[in-house]
Protein backbone atom coordinates (compact mmCIF):
# COMPACT_ATOMS: atom_id res chain seq x y z
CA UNK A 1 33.29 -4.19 -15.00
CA UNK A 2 32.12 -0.25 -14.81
CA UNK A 3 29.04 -1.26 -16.63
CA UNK A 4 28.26 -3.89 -14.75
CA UNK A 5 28.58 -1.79 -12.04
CA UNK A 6 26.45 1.03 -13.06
CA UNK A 7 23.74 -1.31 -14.04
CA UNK A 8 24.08 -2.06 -10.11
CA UNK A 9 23.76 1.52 -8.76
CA UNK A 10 21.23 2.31 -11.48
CA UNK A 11 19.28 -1.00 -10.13
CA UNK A 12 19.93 0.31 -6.39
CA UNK A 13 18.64 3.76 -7.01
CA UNK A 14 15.33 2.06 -8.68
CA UNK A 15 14.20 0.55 -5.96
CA UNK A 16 15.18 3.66 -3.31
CA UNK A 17 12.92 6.23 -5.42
CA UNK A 18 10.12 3.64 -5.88
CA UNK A 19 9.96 2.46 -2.19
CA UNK A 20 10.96 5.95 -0.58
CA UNK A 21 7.17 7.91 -1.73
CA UNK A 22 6.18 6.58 1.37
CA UNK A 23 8.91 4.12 2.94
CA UNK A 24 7.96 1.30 1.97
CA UNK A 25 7.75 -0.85 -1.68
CA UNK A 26 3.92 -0.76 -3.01
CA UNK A 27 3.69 -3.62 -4.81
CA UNK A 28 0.18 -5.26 -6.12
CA UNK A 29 -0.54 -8.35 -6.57
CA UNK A 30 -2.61 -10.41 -9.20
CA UNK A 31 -2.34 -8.08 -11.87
CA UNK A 32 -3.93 -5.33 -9.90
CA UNK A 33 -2.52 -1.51 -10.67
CA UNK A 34 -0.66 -0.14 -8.08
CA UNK A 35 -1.37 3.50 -7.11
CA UNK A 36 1.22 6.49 -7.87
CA UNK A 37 1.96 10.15 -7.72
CA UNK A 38 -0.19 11.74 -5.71
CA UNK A 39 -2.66 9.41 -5.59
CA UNK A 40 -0.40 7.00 -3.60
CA UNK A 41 0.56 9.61 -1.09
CA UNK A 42 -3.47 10.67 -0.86
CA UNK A 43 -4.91 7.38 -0.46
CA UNK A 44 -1.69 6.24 1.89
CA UNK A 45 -2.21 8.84 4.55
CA UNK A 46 -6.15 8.49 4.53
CA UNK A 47 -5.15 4.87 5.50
CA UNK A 48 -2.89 5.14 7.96
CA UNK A 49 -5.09 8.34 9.36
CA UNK A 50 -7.84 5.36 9.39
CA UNK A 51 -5.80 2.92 11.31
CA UNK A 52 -3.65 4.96 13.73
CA UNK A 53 -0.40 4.43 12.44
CA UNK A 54 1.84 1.04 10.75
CA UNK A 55 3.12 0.92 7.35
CA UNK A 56 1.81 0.90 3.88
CA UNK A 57 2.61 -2.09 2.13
CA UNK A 58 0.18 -2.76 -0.46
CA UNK A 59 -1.74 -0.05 -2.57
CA UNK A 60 -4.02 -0.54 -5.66
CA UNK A 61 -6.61 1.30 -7.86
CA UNK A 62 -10.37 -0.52 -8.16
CA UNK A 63 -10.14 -2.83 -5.31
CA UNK A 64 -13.60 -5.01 -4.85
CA UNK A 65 -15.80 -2.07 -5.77
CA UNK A 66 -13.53 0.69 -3.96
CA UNK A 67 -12.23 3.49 -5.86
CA UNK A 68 -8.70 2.83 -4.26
CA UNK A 69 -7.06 -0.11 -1.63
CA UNK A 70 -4.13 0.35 1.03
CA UNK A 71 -3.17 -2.50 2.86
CA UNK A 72 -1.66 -1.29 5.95
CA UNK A 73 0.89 -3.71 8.46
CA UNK A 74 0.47 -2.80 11.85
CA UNK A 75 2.59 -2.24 14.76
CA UNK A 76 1.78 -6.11 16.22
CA UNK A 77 2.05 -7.53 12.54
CA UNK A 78 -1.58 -7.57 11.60
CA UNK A 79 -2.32 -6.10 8.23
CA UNK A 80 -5.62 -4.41 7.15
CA UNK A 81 -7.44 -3.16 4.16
CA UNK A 82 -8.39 -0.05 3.85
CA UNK A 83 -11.11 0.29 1.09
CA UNK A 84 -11.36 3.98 -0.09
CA UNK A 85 -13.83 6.12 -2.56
CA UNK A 86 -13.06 8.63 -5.42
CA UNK A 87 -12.31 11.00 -2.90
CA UNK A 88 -10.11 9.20 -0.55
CA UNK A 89 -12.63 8.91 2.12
CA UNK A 90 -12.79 5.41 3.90
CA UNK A 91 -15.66 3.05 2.74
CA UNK A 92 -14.67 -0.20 4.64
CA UNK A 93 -11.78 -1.87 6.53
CA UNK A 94 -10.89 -5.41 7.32
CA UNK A 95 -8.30 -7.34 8.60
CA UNK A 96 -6.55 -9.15 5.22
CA UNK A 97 -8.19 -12.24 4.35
CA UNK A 98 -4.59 -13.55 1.93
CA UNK A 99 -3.35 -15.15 5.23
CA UNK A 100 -0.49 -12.26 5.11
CA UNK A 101 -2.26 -10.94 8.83
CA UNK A 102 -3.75 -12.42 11.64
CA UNK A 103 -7.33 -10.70 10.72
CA UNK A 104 -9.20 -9.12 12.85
CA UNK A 105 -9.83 -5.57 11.72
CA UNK A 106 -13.45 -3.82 11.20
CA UNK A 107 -15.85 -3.26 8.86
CA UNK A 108 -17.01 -0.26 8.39
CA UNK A 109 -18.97 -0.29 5.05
């Protein structure tokens, strides 16, 4: 019984230190490498700098010839990608074409 319930709190306090870097869980998808460290919290707020706000809820590293990806949901619900260089400086945005956002967004590369 106590192990099973430290395996729990151990579990619990996982996924609080993983999601809390920026307040929300960045997960990637299709094998892709999500971003950490510093590199997450660099390439998260030149995101959300880019798109005035919303939540991170997607980061990886090499995304379609970008140095680094943030997918960012916005206030109304509609996610974009933020495409980023080596030095964190946007390259490109557009609204996510995975059918997780309405679309939209702009592209500015």
């Amino acid at each position: 019984m106590n192990r099973t319930r430290a395996l729990i709190v151990a579990g619990a306090v996982a996924v609080v230190v993983i999601g809390g870097t920026t307040g929300a869980a960045m997960v990637a998808s299709d094998g892709d490498k999500p971003l950490t460290g510093s590199t997450l919290e660099r390439a998260s707020k030149a995101a959300l700098d880019h798109t005035g706000g919303g939540t991170v809820v997607e980061t990886e590293a090499g995304d379609d010839g970008a140095a680094y990806g943030v997918e960012v949901r916005l206030p109304d619900g509609q996610v974009v990608e933020v495409a980023l260089d080596a030095n964190f400086q946007v390259v490109g945005s557009s609204g996510d074409e995975d059918g997780s956002g309405e679309g939209g967004g702009s592209d500015d590369g």
